[in-house]
N, C-alpha and C. Protein backbone atom coordinates (compact mmCIF):
# COMPACT_ATOMS: atom_id res chain seq x y z
N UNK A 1 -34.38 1.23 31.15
CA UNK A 1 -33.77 0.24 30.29
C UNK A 1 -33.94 0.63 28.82
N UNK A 2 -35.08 1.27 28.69
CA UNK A 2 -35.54 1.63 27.18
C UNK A 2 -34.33 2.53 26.90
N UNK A 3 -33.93 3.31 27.53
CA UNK A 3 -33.20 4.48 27.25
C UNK A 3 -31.73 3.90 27.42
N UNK A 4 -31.46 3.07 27.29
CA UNK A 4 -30.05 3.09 27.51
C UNK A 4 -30.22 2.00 26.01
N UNK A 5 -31.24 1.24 25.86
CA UNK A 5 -31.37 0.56 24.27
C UNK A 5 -30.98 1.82 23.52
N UNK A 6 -31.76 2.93 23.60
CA UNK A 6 -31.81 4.06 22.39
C UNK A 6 -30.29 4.23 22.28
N UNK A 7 -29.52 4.51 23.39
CA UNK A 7 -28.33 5.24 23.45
C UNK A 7 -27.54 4.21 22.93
N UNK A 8 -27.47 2.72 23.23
CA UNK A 8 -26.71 2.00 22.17
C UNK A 8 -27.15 2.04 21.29
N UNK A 9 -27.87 2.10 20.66
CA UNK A 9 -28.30 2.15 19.26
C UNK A 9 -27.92 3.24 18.39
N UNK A 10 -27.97 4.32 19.19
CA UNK A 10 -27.39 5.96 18.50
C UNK A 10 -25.81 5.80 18.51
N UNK A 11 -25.26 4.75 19.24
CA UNK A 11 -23.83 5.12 19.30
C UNK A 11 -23.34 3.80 18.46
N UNK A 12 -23.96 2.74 18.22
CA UNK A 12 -23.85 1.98 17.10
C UNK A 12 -23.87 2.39 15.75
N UNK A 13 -25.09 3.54 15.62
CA UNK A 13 -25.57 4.15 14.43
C UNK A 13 -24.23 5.09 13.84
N UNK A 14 -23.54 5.78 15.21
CA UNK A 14 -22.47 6.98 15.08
C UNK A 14 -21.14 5.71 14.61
N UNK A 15 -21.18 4.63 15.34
CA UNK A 15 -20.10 3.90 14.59
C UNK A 15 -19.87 3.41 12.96
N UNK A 16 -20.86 3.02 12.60
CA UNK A 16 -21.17 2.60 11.39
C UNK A 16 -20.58 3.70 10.38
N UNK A 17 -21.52 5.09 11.14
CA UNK A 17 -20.77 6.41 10.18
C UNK A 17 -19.63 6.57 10.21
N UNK A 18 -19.30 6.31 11.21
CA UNK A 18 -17.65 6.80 11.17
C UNK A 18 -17.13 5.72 10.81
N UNK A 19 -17.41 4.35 10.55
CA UNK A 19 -16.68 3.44 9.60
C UNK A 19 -16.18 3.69 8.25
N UNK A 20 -17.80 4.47 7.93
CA UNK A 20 -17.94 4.18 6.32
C UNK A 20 -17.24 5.30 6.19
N UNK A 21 -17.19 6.90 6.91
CA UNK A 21 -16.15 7.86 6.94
C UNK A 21 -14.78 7.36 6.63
N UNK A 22 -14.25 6.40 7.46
CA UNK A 22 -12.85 5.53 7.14
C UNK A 22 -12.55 5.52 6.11
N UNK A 23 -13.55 4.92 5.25
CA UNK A 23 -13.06 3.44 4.48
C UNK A 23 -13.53 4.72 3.25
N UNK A 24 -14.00 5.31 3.03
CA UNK A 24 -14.00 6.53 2.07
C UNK A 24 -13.16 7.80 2.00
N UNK A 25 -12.11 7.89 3.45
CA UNK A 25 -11.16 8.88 3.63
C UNK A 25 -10.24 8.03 2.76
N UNK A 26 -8.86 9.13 2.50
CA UNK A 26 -8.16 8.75 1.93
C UNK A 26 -6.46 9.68 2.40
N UNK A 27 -5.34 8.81 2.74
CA UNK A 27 -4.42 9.66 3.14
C UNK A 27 -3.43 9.00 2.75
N UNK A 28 -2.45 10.22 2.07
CA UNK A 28 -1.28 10.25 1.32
C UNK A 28 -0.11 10.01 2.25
N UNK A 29 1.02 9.22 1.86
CA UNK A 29 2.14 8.97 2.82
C UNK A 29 3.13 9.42 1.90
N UNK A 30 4.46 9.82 1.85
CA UNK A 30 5.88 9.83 1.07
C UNK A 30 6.88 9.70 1.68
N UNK A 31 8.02 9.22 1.07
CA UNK A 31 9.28 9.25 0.97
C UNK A 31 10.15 10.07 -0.05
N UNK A 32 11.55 10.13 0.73
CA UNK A 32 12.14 10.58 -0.19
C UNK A 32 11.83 11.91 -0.73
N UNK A 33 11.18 12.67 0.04
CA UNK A 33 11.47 14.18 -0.46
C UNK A 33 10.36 14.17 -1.47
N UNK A 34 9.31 13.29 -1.36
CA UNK A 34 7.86 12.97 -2.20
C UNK A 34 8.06 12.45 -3.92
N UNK A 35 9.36 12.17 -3.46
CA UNK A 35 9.67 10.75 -4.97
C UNK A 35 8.76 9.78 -4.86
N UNK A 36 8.12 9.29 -3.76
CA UNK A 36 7.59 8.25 -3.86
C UNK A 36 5.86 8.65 -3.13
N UNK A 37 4.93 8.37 -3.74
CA UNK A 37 3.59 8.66 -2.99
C UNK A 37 2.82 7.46 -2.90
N UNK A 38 2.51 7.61 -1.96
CA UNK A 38 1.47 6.44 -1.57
C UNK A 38 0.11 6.36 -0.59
N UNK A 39 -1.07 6.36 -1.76
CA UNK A 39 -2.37 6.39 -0.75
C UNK A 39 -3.05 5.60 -0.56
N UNK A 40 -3.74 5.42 0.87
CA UNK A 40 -4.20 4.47 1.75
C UNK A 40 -5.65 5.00 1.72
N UNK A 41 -6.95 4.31 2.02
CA UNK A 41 -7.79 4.34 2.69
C UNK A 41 -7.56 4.70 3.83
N UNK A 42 -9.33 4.72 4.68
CA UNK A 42 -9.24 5.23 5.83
C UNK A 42 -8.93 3.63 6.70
N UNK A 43 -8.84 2.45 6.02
CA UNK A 43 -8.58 1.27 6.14
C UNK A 43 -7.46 1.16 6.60
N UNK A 44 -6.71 1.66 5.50
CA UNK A 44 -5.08 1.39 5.58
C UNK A 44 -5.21 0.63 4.01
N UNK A 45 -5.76 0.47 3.59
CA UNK A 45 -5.49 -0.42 2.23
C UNK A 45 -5.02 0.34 1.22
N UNK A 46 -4.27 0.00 0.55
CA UNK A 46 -3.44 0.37 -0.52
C UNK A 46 -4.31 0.94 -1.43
N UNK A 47 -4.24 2.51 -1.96
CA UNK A 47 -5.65 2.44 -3.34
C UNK A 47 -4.67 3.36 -4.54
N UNK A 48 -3.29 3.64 -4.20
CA UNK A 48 -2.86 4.65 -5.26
C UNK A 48 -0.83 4.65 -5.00
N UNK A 49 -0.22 4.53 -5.97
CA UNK A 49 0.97 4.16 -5.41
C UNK A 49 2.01 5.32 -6.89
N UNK A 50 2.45 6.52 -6.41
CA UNK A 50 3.27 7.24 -7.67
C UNK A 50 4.39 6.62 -7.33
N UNK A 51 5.60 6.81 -8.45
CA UNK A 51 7.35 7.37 -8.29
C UNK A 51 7.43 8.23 -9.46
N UNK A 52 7.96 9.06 -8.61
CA UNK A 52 8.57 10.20 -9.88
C UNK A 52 9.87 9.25 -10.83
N UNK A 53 9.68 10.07 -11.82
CA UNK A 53 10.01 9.32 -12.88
C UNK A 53 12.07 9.70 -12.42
N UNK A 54 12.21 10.67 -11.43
CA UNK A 54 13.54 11.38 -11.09
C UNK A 54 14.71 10.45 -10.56
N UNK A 55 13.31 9.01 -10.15
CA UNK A 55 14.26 8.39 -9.29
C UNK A 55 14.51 7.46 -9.92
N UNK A 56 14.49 7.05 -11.28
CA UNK A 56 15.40 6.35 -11.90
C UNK A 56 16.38 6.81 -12.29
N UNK A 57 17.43 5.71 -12.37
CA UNK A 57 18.71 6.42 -12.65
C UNK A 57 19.22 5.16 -13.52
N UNK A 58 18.85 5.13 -14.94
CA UNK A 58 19.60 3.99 -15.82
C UNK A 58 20.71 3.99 -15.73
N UNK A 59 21.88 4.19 -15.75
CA UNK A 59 23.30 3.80 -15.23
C UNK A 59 23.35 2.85 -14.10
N UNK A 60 22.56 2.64 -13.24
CA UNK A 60 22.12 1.92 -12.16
C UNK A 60 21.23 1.08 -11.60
N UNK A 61 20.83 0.47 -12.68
CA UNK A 61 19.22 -0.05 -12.29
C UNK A 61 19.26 -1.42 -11.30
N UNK A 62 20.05 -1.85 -10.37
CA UNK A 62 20.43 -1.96 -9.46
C UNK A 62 20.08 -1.61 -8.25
N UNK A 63 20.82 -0.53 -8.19
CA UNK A 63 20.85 0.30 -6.85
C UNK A 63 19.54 0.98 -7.27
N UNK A 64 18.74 1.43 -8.20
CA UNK A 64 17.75 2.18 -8.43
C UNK A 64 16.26 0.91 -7.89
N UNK A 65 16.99 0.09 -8.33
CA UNK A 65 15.39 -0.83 -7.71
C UNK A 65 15.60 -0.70 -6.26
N UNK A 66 16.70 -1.04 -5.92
CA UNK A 66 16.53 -0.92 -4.53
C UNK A 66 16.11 0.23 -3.66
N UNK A 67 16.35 0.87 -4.48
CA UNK A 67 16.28 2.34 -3.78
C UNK A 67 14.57 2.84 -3.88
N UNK A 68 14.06 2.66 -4.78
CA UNK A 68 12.81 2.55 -5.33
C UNK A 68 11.91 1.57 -4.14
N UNK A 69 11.98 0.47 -3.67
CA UNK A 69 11.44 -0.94 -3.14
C UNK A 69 11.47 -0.12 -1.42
N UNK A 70 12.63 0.42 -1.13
CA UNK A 70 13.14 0.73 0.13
C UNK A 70 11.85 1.98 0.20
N UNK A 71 11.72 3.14 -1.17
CA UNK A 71 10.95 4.55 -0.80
C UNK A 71 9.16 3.86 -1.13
N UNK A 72 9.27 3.15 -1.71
CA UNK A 72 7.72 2.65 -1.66
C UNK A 72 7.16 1.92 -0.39
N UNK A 73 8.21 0.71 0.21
CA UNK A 73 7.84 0.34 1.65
C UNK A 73 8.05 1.96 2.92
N UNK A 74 8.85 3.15 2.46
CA UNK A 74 8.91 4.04 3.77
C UNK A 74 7.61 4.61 3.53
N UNK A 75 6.71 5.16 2.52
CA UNK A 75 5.69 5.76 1.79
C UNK A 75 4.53 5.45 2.65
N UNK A 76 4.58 3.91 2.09
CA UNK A 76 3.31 2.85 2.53
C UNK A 76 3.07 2.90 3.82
N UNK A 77 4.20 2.89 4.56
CA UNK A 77 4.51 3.14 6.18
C UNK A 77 3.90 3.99 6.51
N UNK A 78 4.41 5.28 5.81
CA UNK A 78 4.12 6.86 6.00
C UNK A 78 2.39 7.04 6.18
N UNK A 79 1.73 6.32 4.77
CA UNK A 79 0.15 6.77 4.57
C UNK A 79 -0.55 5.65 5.67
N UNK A 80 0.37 4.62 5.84
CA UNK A 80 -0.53 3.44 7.05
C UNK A 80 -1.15 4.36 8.30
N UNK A 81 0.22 5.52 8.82
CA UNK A 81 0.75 5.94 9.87
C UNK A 81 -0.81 6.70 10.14
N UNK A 82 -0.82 7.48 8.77
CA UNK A 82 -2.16 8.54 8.81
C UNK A 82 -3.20 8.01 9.03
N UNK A 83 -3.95 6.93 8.70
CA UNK A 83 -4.67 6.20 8.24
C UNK A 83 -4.87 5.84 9.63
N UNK A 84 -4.04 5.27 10.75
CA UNK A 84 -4.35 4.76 11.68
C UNK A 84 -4.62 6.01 12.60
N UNK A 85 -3.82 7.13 12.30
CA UNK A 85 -4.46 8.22 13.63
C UNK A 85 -5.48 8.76 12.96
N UNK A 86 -6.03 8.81 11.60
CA UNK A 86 -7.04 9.45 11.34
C UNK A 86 -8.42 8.35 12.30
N UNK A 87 -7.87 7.05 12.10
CA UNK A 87 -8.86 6.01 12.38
C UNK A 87 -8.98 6.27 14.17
N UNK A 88 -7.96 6.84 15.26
CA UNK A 88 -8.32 7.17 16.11
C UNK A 88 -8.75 8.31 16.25
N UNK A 89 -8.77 9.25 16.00
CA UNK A 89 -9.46 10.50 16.01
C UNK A 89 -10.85 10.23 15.73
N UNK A 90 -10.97 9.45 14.74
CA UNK A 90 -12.53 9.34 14.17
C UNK A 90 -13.43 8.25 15.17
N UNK A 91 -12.92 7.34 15.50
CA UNK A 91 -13.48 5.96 16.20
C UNK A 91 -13.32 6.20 18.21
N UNK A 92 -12.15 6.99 18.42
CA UNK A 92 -11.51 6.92 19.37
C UNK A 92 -12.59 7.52 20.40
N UNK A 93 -13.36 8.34 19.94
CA UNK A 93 -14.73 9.11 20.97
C UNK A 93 -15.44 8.20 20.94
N UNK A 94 -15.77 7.50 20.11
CA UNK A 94 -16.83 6.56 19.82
C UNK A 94 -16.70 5.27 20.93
N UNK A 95 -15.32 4.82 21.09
CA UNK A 95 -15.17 3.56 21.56
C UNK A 95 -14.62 3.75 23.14
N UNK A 96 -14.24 5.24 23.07
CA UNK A 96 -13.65 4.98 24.55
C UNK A 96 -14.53 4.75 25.66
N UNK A 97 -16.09 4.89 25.41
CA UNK A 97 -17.09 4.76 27.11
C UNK A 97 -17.36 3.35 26.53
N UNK A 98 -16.89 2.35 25.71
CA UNK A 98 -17.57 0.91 25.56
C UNK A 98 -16.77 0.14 26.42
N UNK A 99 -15.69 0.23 27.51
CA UNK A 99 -15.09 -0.31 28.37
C UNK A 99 -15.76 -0.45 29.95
N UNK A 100 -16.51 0.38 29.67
CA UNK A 100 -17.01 0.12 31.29
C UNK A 100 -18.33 -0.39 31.81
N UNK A 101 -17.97 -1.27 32.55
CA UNK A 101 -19.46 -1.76 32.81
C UNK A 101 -19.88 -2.82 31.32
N UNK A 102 -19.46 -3.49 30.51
CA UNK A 102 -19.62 -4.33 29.55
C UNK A 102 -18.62 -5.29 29.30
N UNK A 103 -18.55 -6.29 30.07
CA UNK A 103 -17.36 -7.10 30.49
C UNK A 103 -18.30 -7.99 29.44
N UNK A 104 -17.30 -9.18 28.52
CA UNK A 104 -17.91 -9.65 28.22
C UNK A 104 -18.02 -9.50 26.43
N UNK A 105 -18.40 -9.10 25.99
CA UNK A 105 -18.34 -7.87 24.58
C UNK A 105 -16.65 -8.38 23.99
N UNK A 106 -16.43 -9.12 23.26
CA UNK A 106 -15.53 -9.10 22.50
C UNK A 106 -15.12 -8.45 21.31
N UNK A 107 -13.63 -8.06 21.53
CA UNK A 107 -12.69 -6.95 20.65
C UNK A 107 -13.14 -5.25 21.41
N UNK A 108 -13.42 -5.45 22.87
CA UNK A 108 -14.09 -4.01 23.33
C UNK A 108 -13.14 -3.95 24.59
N UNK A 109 -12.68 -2.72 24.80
CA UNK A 109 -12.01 -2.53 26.27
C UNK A 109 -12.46 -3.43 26.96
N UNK A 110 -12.75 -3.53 28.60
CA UNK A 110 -12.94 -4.16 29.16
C UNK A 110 -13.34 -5.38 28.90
N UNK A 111 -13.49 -6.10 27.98
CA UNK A 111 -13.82 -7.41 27.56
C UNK A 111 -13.15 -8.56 27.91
């Protein structure tokens, strides 16, 4: 029994790291041929947002907002995208043996 305390505890300990790994990674998303950049945490939270200055087009500022609104939501998409497979790669070893045999355990496989 002692030994299976230790082993949750080491694999609690390995979660925590690889949280704080997350939430201190950082991944870039774009649109538009990288007119538009946008970086996420290992969260997904918003921490950095460019537009090249190319994609204005004063004759149009119109169609340029829109066009602008449309490459910042594909961007945001783009760096979410990373953000979430970086977050399985990193968590995904960690969490896949917490399904078995721990019925019960909420927000956990088998739960």
């Amino acid at each position: 029994m002692q030994e299976l305390f230790q082993q949750a505890q080491r694999m609690q300990e390995q979660l925590v790291a690889a949280q704080q790994e997350l939430a201190e990674a950082e991944v870039t998303g774009t649109a538009g041929g990288g007119l538009v950049a946008a970086t996420v945490n290992g969260q997904g939270e918003l921490t950095a947002l460019t537009i090249d200055p190319k994609t204005i087009d004063a004759d149009d500022p119109a169609d340029t907002a829109e066009t602008i609104a449309d490459l910042v939501v594909a961007a945001i998409r783009d760096a979410r995208r990373g953000a979430e497979e970086l977050a399985a790669e990193k968590m995904g070893p960690l969490t896949s043996g917490l399904g078995g045999g721990m019925p019960g355990l909420p927000g956990l496989p088998g739960a």
